[in-house]
Protein backbone atom coordinates (compact mmCIF):
# COMPACT_ATOMS: atom_id res chain seq x y z
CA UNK A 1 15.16 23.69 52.55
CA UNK A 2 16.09 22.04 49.31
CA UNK A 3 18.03 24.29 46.25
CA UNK A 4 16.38 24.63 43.47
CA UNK A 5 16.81 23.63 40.38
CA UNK A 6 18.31 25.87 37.82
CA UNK A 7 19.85 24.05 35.10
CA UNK A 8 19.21 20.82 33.66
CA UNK A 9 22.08 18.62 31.93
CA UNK A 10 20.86 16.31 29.39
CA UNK A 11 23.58 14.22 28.28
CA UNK A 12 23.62 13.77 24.08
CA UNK A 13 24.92 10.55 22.90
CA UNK A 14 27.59 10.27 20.29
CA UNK A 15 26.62 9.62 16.51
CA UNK A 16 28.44 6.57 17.65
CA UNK A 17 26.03 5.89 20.63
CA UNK A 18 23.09 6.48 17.92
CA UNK A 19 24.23 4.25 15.59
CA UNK A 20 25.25 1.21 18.45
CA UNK A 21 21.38 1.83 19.56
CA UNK A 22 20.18 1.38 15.82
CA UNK A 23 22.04 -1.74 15.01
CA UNK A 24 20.97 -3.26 18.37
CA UNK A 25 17.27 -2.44 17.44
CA UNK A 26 17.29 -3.53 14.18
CA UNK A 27 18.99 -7.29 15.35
CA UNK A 28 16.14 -7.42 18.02
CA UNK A 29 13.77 -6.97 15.45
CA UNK A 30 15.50 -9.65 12.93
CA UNK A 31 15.68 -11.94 16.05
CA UNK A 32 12.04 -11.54 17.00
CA UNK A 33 10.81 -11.69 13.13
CA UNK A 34 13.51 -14.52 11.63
CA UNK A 35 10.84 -16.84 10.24
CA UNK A 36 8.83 -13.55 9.11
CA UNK A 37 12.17 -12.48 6.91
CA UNK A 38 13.46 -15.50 6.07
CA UNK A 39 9.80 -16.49 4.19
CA UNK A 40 10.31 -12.79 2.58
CA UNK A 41 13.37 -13.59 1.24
CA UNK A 42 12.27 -16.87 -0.40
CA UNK A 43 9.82 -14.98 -1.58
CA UNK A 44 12.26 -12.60 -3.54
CA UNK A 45 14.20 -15.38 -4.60
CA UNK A 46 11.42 -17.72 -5.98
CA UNK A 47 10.44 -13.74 -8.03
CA UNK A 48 14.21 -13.01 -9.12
CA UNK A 49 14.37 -16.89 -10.69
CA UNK A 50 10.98 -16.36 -12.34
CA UNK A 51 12.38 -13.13 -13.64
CA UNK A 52 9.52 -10.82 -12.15
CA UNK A 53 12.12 -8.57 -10.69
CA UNK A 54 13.91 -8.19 -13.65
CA UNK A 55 10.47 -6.76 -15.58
CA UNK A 56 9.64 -4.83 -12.07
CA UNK A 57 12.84 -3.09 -12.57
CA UNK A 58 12.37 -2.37 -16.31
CA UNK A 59 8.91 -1.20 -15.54
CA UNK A 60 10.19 1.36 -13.14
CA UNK A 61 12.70 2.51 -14.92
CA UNK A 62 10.32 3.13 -18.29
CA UNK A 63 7.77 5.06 -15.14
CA UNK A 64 7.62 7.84 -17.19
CA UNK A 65 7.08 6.31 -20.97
CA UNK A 66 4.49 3.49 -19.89
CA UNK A 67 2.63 6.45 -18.04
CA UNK A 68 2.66 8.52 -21.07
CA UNK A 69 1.28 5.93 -23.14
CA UNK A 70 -1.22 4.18 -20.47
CA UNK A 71 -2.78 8.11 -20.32
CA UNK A 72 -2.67 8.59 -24.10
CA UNK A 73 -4.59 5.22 -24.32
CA UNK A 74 -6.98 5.47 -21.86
CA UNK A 75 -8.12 8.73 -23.25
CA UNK A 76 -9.39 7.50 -26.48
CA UNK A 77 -12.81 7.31 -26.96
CA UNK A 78 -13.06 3.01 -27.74
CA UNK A 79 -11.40 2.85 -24.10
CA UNK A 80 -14.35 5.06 -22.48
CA UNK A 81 -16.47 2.65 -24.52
CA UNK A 82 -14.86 -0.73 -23.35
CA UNK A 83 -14.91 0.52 -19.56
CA UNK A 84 -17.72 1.51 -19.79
CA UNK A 85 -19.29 -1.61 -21.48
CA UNK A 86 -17.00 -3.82 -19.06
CA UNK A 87 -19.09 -2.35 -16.08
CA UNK A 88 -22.58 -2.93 -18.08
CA UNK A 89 -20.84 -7.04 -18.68
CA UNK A 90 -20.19 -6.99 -14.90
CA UNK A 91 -23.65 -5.72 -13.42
CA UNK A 92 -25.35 -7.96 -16.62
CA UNK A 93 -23.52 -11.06 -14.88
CA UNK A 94 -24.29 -9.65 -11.33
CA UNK A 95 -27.87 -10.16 -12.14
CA UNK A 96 -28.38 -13.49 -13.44
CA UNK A 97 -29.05 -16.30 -10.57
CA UNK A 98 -25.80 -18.70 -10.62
CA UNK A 99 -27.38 -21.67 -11.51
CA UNK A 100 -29.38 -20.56 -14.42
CA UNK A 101 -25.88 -19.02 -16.12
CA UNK A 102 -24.26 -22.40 -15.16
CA UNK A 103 -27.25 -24.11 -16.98
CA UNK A 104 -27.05 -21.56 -19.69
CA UNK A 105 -23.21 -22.11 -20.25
CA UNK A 106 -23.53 -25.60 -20.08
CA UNK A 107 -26.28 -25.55 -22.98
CA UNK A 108 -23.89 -23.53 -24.96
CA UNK A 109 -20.80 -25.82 -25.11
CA UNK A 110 -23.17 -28.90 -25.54
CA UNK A 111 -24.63 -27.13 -28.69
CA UNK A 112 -21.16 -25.79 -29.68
CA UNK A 113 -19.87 -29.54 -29.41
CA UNK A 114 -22.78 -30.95 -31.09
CA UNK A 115 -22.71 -27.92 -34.08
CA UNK A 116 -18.65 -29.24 -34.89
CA UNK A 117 -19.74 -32.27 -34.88
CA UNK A 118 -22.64 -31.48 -37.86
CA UNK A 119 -20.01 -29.28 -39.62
CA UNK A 120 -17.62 -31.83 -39.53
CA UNK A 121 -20.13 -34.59 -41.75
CA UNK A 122 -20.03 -32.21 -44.62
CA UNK A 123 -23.32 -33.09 -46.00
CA UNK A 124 -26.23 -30.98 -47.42
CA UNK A 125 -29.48 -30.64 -45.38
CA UNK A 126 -32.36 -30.84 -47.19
CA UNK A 127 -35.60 -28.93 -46.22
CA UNK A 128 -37.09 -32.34 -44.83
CA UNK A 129 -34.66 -33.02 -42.45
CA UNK A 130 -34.28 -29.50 -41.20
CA UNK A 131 -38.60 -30.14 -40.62
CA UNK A 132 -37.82 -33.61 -39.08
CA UNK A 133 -35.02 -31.87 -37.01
CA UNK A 134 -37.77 -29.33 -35.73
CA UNK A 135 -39.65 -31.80 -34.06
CA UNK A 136 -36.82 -33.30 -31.85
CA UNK A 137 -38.24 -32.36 -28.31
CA UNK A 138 -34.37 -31.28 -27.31
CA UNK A 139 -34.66 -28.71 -30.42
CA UNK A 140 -38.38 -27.81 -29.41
CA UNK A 141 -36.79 -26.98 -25.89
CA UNK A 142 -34.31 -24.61 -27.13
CA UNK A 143 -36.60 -23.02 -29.60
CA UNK A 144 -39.04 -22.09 -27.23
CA UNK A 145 -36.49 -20.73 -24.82
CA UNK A 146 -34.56 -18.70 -27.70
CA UNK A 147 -38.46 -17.40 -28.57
CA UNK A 148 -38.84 -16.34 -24.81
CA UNK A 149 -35.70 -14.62 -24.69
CA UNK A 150 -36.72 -12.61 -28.27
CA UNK A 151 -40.24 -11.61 -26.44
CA UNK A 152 -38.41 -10.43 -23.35
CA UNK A 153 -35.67 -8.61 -25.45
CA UNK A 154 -38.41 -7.47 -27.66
CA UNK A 155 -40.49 -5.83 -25.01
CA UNK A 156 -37.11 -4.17 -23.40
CA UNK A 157 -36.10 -2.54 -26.71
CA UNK A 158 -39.39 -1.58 -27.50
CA UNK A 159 -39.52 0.31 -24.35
CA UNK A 160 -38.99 4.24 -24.89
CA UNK A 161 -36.70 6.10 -22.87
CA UNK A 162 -36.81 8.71 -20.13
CA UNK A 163 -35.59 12.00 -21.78
């Protein structure tokens, strides 16, 4: 019959052992991952010549300062106000059909280009030229859209709200 077992030697290796097996590990993984960390380094060197890690570093070391300031900012009651107005801007945008805000856009920096070019002649307009102006079908188009918009904005603000 066998003897049995009673004590158990587990061999420790040597801090020098440990740190053979960590160096040989970490070249495996350079080996394996060369392409991976020489792109990374690029990387770093493309940020240090743009000067990016300079601010990073400044940044970090002013943690404390900018975080102080960022809080004492935020907490002022126009901030509430401009977050809260920024999420209103965001769902207001949300809900408008792409192409009618591209067509909308559009109108506006045609009519912006068109109104420098008026304010650039530097001549009065008399009251029979703003009539004659009225019946231009292109200014008939826009009025009756800007009057649709004032009915529809009309009827929402005239709406009274849920207490």
């Amino acid at each position: 019959m066998a003897k049995a077992i009673t004590q158990i030697n587990i061999q420790e290796k040597t801090e020098e052992e440990k740190d053979q097996q960590i160096q040989k590990d970490l070249l495996k993984q350079i080996t394996d991952n060369h392409e991976s960390i020489q792109t990374t380094l690029e990387i770093i060197e493309e940020l240090q010549q743009a000067g990016i890690l300079d601010m990073a570093k400044g940044l970090l070391r002013m943690r404390e300062k900018i975080g102080s300031i960022s809080i004492e900012k935020v907490n002022q009651p126009s901030m509430h106000h401009l977050i809260k107005n920024g999420f209103h801007a965001i769902e207001f945008v949300g809900k408008i059909e792409p192409e009618e805000l591209e067509k909308m856009m559009n109108g506006v920096i045609h009519g912006m280009e068109r109104m420098s070019k008026e304010t650039e002649k530097d001549e009065e307009i008399s009251m029979w030229k703003m009539f004659k102006t009225m019946r231009d079908p292109h200014v008939m188009t826009a009025l009756s859209y800007l009057t649709a918009f004032l009915n529809g904005m009309g009827e929402e603000m005239g709406k009274k709200k849920p207490h």
